[in-house]
Protein backbone atom coordinates (compact mmCIF):
# COMPACT_ATOMS: atom_id res chain seq x y z
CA UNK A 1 77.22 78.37 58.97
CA UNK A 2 80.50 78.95 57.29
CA UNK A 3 83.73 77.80 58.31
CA UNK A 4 85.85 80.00 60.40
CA UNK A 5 88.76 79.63 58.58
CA UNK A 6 87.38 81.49 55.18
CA UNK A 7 86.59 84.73 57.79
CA UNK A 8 90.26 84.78 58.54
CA UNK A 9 90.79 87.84 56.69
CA UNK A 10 88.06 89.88 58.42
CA UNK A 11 88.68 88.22 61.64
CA UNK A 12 92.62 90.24 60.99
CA UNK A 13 90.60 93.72 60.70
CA UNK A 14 88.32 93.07 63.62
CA UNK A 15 91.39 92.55 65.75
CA UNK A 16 93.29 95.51 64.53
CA UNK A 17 90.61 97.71 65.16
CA UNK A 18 89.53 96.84 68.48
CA UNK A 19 90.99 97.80 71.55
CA UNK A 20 90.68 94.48 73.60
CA UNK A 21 90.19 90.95 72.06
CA UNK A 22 87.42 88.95 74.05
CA UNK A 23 88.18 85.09 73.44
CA UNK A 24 85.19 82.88 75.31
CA UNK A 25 85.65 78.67 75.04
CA UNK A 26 83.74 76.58 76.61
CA UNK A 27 85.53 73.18 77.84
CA UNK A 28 84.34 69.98 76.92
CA UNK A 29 83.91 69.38 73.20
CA UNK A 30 85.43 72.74 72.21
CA UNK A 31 88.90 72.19 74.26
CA UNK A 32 89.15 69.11 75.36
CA UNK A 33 87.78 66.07 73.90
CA UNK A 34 84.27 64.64 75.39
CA UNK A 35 84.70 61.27 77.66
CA UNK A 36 82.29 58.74 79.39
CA UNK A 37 82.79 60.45 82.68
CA UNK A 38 83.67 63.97 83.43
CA UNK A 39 86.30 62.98 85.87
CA UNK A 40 88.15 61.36 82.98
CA UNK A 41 88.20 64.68 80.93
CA UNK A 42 91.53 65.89 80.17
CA UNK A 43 92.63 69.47 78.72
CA UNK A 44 95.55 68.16 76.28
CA UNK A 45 98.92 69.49 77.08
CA UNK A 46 99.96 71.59 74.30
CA UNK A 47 96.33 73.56 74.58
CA UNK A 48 97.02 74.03 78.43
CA UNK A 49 100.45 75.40 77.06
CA UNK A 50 98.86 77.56 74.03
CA UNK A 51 96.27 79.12 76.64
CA UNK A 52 99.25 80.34 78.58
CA UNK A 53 100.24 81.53 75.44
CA UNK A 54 97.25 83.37 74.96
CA UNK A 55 96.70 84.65 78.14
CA UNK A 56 100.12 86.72 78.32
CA UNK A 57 99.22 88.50 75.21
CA UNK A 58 98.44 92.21 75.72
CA UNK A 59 95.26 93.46 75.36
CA UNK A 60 93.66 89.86 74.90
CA UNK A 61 91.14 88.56 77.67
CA UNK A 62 90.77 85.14 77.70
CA UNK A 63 87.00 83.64 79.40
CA UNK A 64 86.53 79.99 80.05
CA UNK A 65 82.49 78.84 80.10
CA UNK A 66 81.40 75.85 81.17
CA UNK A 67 78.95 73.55 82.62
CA UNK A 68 81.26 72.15 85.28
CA UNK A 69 81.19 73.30 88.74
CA UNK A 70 83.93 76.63 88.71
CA UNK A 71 85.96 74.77 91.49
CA UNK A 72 86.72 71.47 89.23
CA UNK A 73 86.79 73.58 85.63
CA UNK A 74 89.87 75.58 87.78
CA UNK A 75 91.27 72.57 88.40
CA UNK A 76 91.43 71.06 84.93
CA UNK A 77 92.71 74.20 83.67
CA UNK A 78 94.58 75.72 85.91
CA UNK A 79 95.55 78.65 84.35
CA UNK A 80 96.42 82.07 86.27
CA UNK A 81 94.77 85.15 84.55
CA UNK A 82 91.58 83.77 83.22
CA UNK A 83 88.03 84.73 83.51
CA UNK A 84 86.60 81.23 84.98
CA UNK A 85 82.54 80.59 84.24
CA UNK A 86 81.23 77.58 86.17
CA UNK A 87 77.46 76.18 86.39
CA UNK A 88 76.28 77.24 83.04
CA UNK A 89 77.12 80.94 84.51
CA UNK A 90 76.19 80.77 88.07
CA UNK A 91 79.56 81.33 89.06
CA UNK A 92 82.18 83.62 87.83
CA UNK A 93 85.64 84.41 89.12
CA UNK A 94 88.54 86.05 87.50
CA UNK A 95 91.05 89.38 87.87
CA UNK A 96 89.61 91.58 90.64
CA UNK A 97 85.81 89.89 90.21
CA UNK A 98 83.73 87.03 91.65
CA UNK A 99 80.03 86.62 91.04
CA UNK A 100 77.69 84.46 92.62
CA UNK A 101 73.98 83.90 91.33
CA UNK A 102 72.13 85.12 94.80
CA UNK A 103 69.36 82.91 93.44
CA UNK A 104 71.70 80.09 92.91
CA UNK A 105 73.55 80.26 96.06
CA UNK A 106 69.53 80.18 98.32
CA UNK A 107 68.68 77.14 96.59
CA UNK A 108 71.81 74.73 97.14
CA UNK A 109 69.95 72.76 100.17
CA UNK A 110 66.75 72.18 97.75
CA UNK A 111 69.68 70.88 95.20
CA UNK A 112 71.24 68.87 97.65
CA UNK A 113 68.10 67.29 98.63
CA UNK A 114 66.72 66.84 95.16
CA UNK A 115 70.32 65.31 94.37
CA UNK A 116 69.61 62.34 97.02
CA UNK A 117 66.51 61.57 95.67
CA UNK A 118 67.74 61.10 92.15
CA UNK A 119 70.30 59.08 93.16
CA UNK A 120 68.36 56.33 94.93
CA UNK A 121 65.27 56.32 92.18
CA UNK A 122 67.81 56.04 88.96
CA UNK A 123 69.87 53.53 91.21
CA UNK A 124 68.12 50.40 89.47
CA UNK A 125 69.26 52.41 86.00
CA UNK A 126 72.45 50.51 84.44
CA UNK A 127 75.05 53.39 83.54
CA UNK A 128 72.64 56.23 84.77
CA UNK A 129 74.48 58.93 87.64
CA UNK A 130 73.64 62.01 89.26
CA UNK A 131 76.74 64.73 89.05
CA UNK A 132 76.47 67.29 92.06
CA UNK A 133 77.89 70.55 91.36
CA UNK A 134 77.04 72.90 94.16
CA UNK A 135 74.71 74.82 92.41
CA UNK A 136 73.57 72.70 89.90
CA UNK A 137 72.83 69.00 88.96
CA UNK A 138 73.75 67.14 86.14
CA UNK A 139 71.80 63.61 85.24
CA UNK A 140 74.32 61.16 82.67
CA UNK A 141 73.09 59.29 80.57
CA UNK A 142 75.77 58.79 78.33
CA UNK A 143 76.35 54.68 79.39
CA UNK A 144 72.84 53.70 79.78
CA UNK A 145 71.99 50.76 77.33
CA UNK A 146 69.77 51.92 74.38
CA UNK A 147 67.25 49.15 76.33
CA UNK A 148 67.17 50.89 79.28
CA UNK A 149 66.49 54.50 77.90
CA UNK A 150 63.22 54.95 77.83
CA UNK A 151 62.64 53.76 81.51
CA UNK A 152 65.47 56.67 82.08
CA UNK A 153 63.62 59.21 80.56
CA UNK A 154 60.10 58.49 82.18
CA UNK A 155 61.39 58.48 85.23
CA UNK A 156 63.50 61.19 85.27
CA UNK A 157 60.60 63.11 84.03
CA UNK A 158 58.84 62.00 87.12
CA UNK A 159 61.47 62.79 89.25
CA UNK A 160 61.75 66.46 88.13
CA UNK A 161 57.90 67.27 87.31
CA UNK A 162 57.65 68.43 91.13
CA UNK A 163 59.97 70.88 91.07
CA UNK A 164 58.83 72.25 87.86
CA UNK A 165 55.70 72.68 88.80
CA UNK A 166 56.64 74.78 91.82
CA UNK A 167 58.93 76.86 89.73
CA UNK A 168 61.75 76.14 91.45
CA UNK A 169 63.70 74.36 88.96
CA UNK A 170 64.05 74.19 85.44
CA UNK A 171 66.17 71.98 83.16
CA UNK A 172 68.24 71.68 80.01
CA UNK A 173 69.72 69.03 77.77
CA UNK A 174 72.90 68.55 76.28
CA UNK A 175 74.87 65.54 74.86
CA UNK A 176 73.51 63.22 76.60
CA UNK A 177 72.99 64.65 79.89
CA UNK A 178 70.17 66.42 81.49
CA UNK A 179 71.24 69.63 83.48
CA UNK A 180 69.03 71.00 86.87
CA UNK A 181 69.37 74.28 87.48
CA UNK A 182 67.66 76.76 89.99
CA UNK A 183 64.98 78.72 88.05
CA UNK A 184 66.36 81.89 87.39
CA UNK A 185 66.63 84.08 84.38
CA UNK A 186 70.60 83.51 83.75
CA UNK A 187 72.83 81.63 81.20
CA UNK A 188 75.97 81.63 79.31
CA UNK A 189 74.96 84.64 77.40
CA UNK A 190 73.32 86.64 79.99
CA UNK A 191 76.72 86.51 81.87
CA UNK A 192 78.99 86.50 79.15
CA UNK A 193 77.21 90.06 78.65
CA UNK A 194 77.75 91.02 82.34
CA UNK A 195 81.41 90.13 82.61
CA UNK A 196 82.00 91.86 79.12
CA UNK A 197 80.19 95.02 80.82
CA UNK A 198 82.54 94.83 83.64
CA UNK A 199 85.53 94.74 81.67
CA UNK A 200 84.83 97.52 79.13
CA UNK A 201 81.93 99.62 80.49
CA UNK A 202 78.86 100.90 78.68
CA UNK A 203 80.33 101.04 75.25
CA UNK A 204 81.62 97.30 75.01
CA UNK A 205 81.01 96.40 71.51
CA UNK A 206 82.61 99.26 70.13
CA UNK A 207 85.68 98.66 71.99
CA UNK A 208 86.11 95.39 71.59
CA UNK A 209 85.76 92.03 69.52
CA UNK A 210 84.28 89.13 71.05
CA UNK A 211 84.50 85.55 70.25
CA UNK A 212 82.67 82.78 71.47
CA UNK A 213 83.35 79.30 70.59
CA UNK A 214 81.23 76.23 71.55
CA UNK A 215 79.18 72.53 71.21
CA UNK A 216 76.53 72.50 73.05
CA UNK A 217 72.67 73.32 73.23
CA UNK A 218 73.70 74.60 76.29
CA UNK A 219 76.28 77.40 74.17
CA UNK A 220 73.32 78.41 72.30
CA UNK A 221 72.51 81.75 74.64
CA UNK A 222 75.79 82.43 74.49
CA UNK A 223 75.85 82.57 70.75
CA UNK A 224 72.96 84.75 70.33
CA UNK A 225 74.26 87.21 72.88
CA UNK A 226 77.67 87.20 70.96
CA UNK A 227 75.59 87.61 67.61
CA UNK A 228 73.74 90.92 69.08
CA UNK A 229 76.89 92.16 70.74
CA UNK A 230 78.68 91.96 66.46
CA UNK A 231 80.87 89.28 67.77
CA UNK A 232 81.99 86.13 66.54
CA UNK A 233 80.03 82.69 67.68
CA UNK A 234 81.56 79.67 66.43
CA UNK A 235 79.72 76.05 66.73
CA UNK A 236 82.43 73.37 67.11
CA UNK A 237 81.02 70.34 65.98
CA UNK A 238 78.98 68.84 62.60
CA UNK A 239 78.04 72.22 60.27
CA UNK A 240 74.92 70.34 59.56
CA UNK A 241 73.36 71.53 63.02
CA UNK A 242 70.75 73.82 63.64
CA UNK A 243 72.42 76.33 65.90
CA UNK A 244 72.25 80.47 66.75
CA UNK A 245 76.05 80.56 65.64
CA UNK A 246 77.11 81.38 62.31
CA UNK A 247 81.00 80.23 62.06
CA UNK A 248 81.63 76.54 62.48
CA UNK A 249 85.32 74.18 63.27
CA UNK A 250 85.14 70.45 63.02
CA UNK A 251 86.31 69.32 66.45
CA UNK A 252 88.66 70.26 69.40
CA UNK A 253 91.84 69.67 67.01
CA UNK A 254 90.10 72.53 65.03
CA UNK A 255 90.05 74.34 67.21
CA UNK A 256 93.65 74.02 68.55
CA UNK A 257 95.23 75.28 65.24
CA UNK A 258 93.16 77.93 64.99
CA UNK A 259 93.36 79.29 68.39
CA UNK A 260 97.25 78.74 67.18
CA UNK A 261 97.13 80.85 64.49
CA UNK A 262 95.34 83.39 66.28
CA UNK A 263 98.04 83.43 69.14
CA UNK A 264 101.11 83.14 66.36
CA UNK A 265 99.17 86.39 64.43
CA UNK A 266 98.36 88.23 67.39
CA UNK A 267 101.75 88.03 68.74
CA UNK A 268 103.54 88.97 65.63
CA UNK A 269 101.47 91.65 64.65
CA UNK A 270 102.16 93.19 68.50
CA UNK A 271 105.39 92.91 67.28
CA UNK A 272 105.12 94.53 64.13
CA UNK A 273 102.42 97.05 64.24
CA UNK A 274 99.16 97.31 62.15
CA UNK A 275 99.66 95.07 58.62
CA UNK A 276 98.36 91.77 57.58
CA UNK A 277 100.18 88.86 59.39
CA UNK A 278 101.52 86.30 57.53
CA UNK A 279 99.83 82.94 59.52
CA UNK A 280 96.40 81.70 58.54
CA UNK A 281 94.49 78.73 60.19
């Protein structure tokens, strides 16, 4: 990976000559800082304000992704005008479209049920919890005592072997969580791809510039959908990881002054016409 920053330059071009700019974040760990619990997640106040920023800028679209259910990643946000991604892609909603995985949506009761049955066998677990999302599940481990880990894993392994075997389920780990999902062929990238289709029709990547910018294992479909489309992926984390993307920012701060500099270039060269801004990240 390289750092974003020394692309700045080509990054200038890319926006110049595309009709639409395509700017995809995913929440926690890219714009808001990761906490214990993801009730205590907070989108810091001058991003919320940037975004706004952002968002009012013509001919820039501006996609949130995330794990979170699409009803609480609204609600942290908040943000009129956005493309809003819940449940690892499940859900979509955003100007004049809403999307619901068909698959998804059939197998909330076997979620539900599973989600009952996680709770009272990881019960005896100290700091282990069971996040329902609607259409998805979401196992913490984040708190659970380094002692205690193992028994964690081998259970939750036996917890989740059923539904696996039936092919009903399928899971995926992040930082420090394990995420249940319906089995169905459908991530980040596959609908990062639809909703781009949507917005500019058959000939998307030659009419516009995508960006995607994430931390995750979960962001890796995502960035090697963005790689075939000629976009821009962007890991936000340590550059020592092995990861699809191929541009790299330290942390959420990172990514605050660039997406800064972006909004401070974009809106001055709308100003000014075609030339090289003056800003740079």
């Amino acid at each position: 990976m390289r750092p974003l920053q020394a692309w700045w330059p080509t990054i200038q071009q890319r926006i110049m000559s595309a009709r639409h700019v395509i700017l995809c974040c995913d929440f926690d760990g890219t714009l808001a800082p990761i906490v214990d619990r993801p009730s205590r997640a907070r989108l810091p106040a001058r991003t919320k304000r940037l975004l706004k920023r952002l968002v009012d800028l013509p001919r820039l679209r501006v996609v949130l992704v995330s794990g979170r259910a699409l009803r609480d990643l609204k609600r942290m946000v908040g943000v009129r005008g956005f493309y809003y991604i819940g449940n690892h892609g499940l859900e979509l909603q955003g100007p004049n479209l809403r999307y619901v995985n068909p698959v998804a949506r059939a197998r909330r009761p076997l979620l539900k049920r599973a989600a009952g049955k996680f709770k009272a066998a990881l019960r005896p677990i100290p700091g282990a919890w069971v996040e329902e999302k609607g259409l998805t599940l979401s196992v913490h481990w984040r708190a659970v005592p380094r002692s205690a880990q193992r028994t964690f894993h081998k259970l939750l392994k036996a917890l989740i072997a059923p539904y696996l075997k039936r092919g009903v389920m399928r899971l995926t780990r992040g930082k420090r969580v394990v995420e249940i999902r319906p089995a169905v062929d459908w991530d980040k990238g596959m609908v990062v791809d639809w909703l781009l289709t949507r917005i500019a029709g058959r000939h998307a990547s030659t009419r516009y510039w995508i960006t995607y910018l994430g931390d995750d294992q979960t962001d890796e479909d995502a960035f090697r959908m963005v790689n075939r489309l000629g976009g821009t992926s962007v890991f936000v984390g340590d550059p020592r990881r092995r990861t699809a993307a191929r541009y790299w920012l330290k942390d959420p701060h990172a990514v605050h002054r660039w997406l800064a500099a972006l909004e401070r270039w974009k809106r001055w060269h709308s100003s000014k016409g075609p030339c090289r801004g003056p800003h740079r990240p």
